[in-house]
Protein backbone atom coordinates (compact mmCIF):
# COMPACT_ATOMS: atom_id res chain seq x y z
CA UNK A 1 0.00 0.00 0.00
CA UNK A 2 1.34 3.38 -0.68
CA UNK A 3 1.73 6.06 1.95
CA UNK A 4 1.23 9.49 1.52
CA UNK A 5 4.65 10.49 1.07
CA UNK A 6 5.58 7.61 -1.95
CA UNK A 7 4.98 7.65 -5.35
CA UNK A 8 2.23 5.94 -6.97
CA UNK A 9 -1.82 5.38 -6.67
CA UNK A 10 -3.55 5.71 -4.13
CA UNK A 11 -6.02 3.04 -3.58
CA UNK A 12 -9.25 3.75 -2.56
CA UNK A 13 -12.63 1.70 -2.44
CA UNK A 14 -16.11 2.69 -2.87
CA UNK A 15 -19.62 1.04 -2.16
CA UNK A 16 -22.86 0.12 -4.01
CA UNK A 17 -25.52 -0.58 -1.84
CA UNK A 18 -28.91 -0.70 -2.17
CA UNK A 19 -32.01 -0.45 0.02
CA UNK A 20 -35.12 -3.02 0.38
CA UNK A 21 -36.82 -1.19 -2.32
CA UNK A 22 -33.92 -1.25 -4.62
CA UNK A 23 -32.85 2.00 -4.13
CA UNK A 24 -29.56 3.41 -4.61
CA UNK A 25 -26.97 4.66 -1.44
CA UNK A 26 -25.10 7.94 -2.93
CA UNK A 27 -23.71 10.84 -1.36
CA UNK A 28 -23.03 14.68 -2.30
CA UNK A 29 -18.72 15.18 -2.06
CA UNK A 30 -18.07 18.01 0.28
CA UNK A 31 -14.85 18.38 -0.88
CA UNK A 32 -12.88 18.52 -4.17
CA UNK A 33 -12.63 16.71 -6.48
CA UNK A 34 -15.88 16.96 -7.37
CA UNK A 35 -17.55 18.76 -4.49
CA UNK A 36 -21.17 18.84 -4.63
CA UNK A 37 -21.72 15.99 -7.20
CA UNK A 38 -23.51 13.00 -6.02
CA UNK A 39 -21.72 9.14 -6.36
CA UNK A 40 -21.63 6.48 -4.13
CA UNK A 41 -19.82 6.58 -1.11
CA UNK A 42 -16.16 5.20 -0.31
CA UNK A 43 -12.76 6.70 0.38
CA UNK A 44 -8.83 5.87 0.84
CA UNK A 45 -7.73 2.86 2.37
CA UNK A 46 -5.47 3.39 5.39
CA UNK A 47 -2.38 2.55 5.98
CA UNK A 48 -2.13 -1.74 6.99
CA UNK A 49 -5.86 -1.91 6.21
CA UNK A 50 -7.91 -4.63 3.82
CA UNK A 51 -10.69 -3.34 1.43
CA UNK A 52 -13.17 -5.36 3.08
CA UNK A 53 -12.26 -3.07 6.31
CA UNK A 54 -11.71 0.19 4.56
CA UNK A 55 -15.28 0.11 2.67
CA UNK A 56 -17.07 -1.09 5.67
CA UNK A 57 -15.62 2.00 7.91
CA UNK A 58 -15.75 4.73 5.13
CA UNK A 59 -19.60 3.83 4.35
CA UNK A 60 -20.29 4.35 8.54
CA UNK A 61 -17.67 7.88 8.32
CA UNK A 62 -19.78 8.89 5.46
CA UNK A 63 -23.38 7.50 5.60
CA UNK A 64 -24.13 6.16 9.15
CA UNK A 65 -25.08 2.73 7.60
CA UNK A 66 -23.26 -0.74 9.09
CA UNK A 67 -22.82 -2.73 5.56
CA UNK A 68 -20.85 -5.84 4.97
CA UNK A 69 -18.41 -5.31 1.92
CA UNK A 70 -19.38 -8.29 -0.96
CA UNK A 71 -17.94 -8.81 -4.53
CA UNK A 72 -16.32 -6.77 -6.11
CA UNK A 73 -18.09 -4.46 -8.99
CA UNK A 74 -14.68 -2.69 -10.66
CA UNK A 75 -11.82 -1.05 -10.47
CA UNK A 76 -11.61 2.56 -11.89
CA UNK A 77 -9.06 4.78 -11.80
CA UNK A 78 -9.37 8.73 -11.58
CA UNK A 79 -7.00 10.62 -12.08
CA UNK A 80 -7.33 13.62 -9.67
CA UNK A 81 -5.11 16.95 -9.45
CA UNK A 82 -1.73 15.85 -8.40
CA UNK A 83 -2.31 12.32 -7.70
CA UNK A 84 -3.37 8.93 -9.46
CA UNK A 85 -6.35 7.39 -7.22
CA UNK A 86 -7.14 3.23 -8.25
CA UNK A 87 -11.06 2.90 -6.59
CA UNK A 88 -12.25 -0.74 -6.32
CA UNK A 89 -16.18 -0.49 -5.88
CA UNK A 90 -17.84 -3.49 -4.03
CA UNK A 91 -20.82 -4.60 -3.64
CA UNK A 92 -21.83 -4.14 -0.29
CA UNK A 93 -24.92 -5.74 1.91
CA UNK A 94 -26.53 -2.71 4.12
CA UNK A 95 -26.44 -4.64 7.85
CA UNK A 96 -27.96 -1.76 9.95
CA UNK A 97 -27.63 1.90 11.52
CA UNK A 98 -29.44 5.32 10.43
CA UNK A 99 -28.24 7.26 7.02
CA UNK A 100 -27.17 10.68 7.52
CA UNK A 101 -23.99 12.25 5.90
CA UNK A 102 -20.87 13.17 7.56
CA UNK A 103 -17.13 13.06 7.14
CA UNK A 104 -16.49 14.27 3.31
CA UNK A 105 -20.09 13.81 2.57
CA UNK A 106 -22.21 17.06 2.32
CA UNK A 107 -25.29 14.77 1.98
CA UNK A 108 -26.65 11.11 1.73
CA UNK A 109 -29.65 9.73 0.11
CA UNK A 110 -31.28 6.92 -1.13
CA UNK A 111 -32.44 7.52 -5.06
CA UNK A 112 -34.06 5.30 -7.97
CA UNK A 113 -31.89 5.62 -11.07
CA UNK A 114 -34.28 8.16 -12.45
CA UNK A 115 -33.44 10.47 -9.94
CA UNK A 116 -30.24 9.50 -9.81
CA UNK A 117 -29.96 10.80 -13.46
CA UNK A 118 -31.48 13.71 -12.44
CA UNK A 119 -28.56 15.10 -10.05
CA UNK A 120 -24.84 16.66 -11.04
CA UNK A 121 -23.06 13.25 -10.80
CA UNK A 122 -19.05 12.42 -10.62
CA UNK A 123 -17.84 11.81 -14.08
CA UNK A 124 -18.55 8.17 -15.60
CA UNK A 125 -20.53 6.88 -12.46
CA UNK A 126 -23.64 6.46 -14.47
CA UNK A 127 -21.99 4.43 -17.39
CA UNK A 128 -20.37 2.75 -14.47
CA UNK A 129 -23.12 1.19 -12.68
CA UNK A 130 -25.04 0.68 -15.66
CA UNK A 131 -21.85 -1.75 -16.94
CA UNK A 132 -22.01 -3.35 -13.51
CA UNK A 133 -25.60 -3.91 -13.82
CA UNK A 134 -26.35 -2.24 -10.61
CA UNK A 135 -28.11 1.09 -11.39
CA UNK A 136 -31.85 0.61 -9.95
CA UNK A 137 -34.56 0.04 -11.96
């Protein structure tokens, strides 16, 4: 895993979770890139920590949700000001707690894909989860 201080990507992971009517987990970035655009929720992994770990404790920072991290969807890589970031997105099982956004996230909702398409989203997350087969119906 790369520190902050060596070259390379950073690794991050990310989340797709839905609710029990199929509904989408995404969250507005409060910070750059892409502050105030909607995707789903995830972050860096830390320093001498899994995936599994990192996407289960990012979705709780961000969302307030418990989830248990499943397959995985992708692996995408954004390129960001100053720094290479590798995302893998899992699939992720929502196991309990109460949604509201904190940490980076300026806000967290549950959407169908139509209003989903209806918000400022991060660049290719739409063609994204549509490849994955995960966008709600």
């Amino acid at each position: 895993m790369r520190t902050a201080s060596e070259p390379g990507p950073v690794r991050g992971v990310g989340g797709v979770v839905h609710d029990d009517r199929g509904r989408l987990l995404v969250v507005r970035r409060g910070r750059p890139p892409y502050e105030g655009h909607w995707s789903i929720p995830g972050g860096r992994v830390e320093p001498g920590e899994d995936d599994a770990a990192a996407v289960v404790r990012e979705l709780a920072e961000e969302t307030g949700l418990v989830v248990r991290a499943g397959e995985l969807l992708g692996v995408v890589e954004l390129g960001a000001p100053g720094a290479e970031i590798v995302v893998h997105d899992y699939r992720c099982e929502l196991v309990g707690g109460t949604l509201a956004a904190g940490d980076d996230a300026s806000a967290a909702a549950w959407v169908t894909a139509a209003e989903l398409r209806a918000l400022p989203t991060t660049p290719r997350l739409l063609p994204l989860l549509t490849a994955w087969g995960v966008l709600p119906d």
